[in-house]
C-alpha atoms as a PDB file:
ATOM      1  CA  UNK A   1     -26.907  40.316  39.820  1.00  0.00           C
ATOM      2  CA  UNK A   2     -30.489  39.585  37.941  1.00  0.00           C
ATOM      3  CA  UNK A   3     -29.739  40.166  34.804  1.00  0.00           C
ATOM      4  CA  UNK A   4     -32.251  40.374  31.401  1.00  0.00           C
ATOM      5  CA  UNK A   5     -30.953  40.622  28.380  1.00  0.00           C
ATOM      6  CA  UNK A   6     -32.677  42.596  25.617  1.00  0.00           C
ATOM      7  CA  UNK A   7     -32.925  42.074  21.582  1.00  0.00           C
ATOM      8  CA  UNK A   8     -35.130  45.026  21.151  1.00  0.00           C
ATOM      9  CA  UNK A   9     -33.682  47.438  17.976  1.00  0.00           C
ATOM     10  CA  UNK A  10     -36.665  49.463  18.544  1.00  0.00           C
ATOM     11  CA  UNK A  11     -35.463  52.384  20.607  1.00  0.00           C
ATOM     12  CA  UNK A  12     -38.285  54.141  22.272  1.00  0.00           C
ATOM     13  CA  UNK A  13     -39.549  50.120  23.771  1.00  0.00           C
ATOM     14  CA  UNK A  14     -35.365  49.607  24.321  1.00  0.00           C
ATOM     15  CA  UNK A  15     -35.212  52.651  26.557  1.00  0.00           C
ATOM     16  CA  UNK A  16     -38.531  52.107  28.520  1.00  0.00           C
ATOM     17  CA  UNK A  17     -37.910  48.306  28.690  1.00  0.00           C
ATOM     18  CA  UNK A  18     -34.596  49.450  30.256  1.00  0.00           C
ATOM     19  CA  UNK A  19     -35.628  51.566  32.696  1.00  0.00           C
ATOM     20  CA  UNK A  20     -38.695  49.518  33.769  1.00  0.00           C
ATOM     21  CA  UNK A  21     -36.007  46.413  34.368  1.00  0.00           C
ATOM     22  CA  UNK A  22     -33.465  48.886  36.590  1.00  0.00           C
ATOM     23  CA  UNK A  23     -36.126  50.057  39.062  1.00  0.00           C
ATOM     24  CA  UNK A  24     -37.259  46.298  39.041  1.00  0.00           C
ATOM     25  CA  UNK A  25     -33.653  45.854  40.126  1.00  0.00           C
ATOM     26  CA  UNK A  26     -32.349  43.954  37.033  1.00  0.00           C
ATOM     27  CA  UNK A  27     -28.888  44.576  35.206  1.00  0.00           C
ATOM     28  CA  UNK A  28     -29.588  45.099  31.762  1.00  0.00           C
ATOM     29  CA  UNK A  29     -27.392  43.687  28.850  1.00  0.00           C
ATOM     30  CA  UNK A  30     -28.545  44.183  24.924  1.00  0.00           C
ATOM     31  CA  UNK A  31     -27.415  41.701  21.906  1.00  0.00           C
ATOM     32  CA  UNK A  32     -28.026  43.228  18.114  1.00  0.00           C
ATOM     33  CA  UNK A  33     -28.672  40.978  14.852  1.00  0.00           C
ATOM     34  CA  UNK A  34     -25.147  39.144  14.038  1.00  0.00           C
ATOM     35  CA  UNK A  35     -24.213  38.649  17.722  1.00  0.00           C
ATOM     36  CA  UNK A  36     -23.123  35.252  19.279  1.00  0.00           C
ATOM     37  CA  UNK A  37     -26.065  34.367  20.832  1.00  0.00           C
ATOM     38  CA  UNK A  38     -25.698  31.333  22.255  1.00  0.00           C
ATOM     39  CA  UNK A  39     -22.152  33.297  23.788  1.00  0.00           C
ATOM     40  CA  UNK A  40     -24.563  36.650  24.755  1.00  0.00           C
ATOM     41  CA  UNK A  41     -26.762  33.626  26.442  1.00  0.00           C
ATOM     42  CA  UNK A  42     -23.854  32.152  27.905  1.00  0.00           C
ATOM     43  CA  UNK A  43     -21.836  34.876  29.439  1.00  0.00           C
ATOM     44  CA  UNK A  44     -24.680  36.922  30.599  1.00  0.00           C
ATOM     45  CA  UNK A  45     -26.592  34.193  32.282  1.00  0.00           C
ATOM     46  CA  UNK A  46     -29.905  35.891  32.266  1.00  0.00           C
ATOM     47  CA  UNK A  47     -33.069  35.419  34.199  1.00  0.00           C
ATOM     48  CA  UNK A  48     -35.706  36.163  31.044  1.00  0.00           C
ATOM     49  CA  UNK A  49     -35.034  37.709  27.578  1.00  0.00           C
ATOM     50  CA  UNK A  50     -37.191  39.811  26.015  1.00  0.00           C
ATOM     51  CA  UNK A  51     -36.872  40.295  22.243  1.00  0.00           C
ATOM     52  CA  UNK A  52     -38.892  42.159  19.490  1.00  0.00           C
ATOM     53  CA  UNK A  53     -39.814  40.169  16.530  1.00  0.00           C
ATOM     54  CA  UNK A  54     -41.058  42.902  14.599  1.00  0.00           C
ATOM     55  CA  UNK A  55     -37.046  43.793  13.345  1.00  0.00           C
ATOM     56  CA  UNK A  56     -33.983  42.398  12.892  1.00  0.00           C
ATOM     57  CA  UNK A  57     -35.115  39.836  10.230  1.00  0.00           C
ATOM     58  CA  UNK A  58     -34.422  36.047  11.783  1.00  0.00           C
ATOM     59  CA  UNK A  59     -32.056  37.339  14.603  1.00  0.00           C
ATOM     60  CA  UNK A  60     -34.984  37.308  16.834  1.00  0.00           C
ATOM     61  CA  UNK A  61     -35.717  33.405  15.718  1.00  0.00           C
ATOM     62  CA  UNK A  62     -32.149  32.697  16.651  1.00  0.00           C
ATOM     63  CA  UNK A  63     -31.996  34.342  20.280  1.00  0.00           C
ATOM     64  CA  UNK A  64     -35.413  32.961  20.739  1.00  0.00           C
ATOM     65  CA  UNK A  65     -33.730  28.917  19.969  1.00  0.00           C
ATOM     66  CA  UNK A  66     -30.393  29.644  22.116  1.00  0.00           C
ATOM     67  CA  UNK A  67     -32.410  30.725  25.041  1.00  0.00           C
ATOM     68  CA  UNK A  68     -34.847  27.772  24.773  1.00  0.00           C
ATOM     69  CA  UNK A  69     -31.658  25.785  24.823  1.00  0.00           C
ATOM     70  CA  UNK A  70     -30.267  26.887  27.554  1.00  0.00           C
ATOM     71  CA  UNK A  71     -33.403  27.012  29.704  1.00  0.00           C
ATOM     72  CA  UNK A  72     -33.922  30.695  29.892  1.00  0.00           C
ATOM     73  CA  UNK A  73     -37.563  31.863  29.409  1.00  0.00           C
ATOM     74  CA  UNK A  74     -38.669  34.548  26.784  1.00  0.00           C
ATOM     75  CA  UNK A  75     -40.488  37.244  26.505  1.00  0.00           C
ATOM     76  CA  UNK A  76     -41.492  38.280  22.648  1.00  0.00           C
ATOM     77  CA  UNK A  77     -43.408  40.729  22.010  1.00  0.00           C
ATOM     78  CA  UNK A  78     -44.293  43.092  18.347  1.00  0.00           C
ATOM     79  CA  UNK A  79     -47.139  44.082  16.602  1.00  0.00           C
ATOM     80  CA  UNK A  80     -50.546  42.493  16.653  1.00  0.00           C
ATOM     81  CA  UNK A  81     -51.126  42.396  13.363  1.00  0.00           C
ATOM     82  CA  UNK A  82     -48.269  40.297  12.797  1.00  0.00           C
ATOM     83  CA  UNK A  83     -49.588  36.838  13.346  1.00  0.00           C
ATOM     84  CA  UNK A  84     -47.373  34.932  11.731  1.00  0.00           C
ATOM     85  CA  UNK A  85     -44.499  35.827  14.547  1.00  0.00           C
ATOM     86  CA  UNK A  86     -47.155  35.819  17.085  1.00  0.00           C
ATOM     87  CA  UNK A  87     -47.515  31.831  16.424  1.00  0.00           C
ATOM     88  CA  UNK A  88     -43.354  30.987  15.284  1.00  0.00           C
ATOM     89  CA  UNK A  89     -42.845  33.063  18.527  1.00  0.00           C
ATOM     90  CA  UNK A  90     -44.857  30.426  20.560  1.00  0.00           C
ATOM     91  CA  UNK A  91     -43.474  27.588  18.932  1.00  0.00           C
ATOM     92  CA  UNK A  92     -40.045  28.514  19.076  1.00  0.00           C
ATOM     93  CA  UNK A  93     -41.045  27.772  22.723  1.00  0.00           C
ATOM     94  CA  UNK A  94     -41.087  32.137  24.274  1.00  0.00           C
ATOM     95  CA  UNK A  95     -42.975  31.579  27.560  1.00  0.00           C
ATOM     96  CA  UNK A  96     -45.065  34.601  26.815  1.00  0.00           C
ATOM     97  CA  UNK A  97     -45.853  36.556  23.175  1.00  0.00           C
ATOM     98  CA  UNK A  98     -47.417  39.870  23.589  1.00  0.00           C
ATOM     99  CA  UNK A  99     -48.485  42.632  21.384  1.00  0.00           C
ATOM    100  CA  UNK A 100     -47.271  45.796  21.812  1.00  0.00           C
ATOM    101  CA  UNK A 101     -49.811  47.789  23.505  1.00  0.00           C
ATOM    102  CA  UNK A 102     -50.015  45.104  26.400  1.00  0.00           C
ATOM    103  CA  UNK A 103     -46.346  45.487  27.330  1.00  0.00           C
ATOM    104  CA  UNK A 104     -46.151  49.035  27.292  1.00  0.00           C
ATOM    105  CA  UNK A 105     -49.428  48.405  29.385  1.00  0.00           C
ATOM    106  CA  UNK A 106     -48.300  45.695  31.978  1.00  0.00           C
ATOM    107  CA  UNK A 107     -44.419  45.934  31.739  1.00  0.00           C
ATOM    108  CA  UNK A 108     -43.046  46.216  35.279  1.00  0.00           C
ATOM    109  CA  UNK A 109     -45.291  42.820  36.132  1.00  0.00           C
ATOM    110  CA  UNK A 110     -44.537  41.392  33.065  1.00  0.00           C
ATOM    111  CA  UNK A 111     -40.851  41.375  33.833  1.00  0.00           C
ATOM    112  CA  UNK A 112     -41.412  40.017  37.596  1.00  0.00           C
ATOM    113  CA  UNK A 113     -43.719  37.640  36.637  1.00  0.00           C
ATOM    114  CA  UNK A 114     -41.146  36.257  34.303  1.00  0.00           C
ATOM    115  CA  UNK A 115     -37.278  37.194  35.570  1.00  0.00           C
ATOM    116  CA  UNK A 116     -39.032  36.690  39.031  1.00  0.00           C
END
């Protein structure tokens, strides 16, 4: 099965992230701050993550570095106004770093153009 896995602790873009991935036909598995991740990387084998860097302090940083290790693209995404993530997102290597109101926007093709 496709599977993404999700490092969102916002629950109203969990939930619609979530549903947008299960009528994509994606499994969905979630990690929270203090998790394994290179293990949540490992055992889930996932076609794209897509994390919020907007909470869960440097959690997001770490998820961000296992996936980029193991080859698995990333999808960050948080508020536009902070810039700082916006550019440690890009050069923790996240294939594509989006604000907020453009994923809630283009969701369902952001998620096929990425998980494929």
């Amino acid at each position: 099965m496709k599977t993404i896995l999700l490092f969102v602790p916002d629950l109203f873009f969990s939930t619609k992230i979530e549903d947008a991935a299960r009528r994509l036909g994606y499994e969905v598995a979630s990690v929270n701050p203090g998790a394994d991740f290179e293990a949540a990387v490992s055992q889930n084998s996932p076609r794209l993550v897509v994390l919020s860097f907007d909470r869960g302090g440097e959690a997001w940083e770490q998820l961000a570095a296992a996936a980029a290790r193991a080859g698995v693209r990333v999808l960050a995404f948080g508020s536009h106004m902070n810039v700082e993530a916006f550019k440690r997102a890009r050069a923790l290597g996240c294939a594509e770093v989006v604000a907020n109101s453009r994923l809630s926007a283009e969701l369902p093709s952001l998620l096929y153009k990425w998980a494929g």
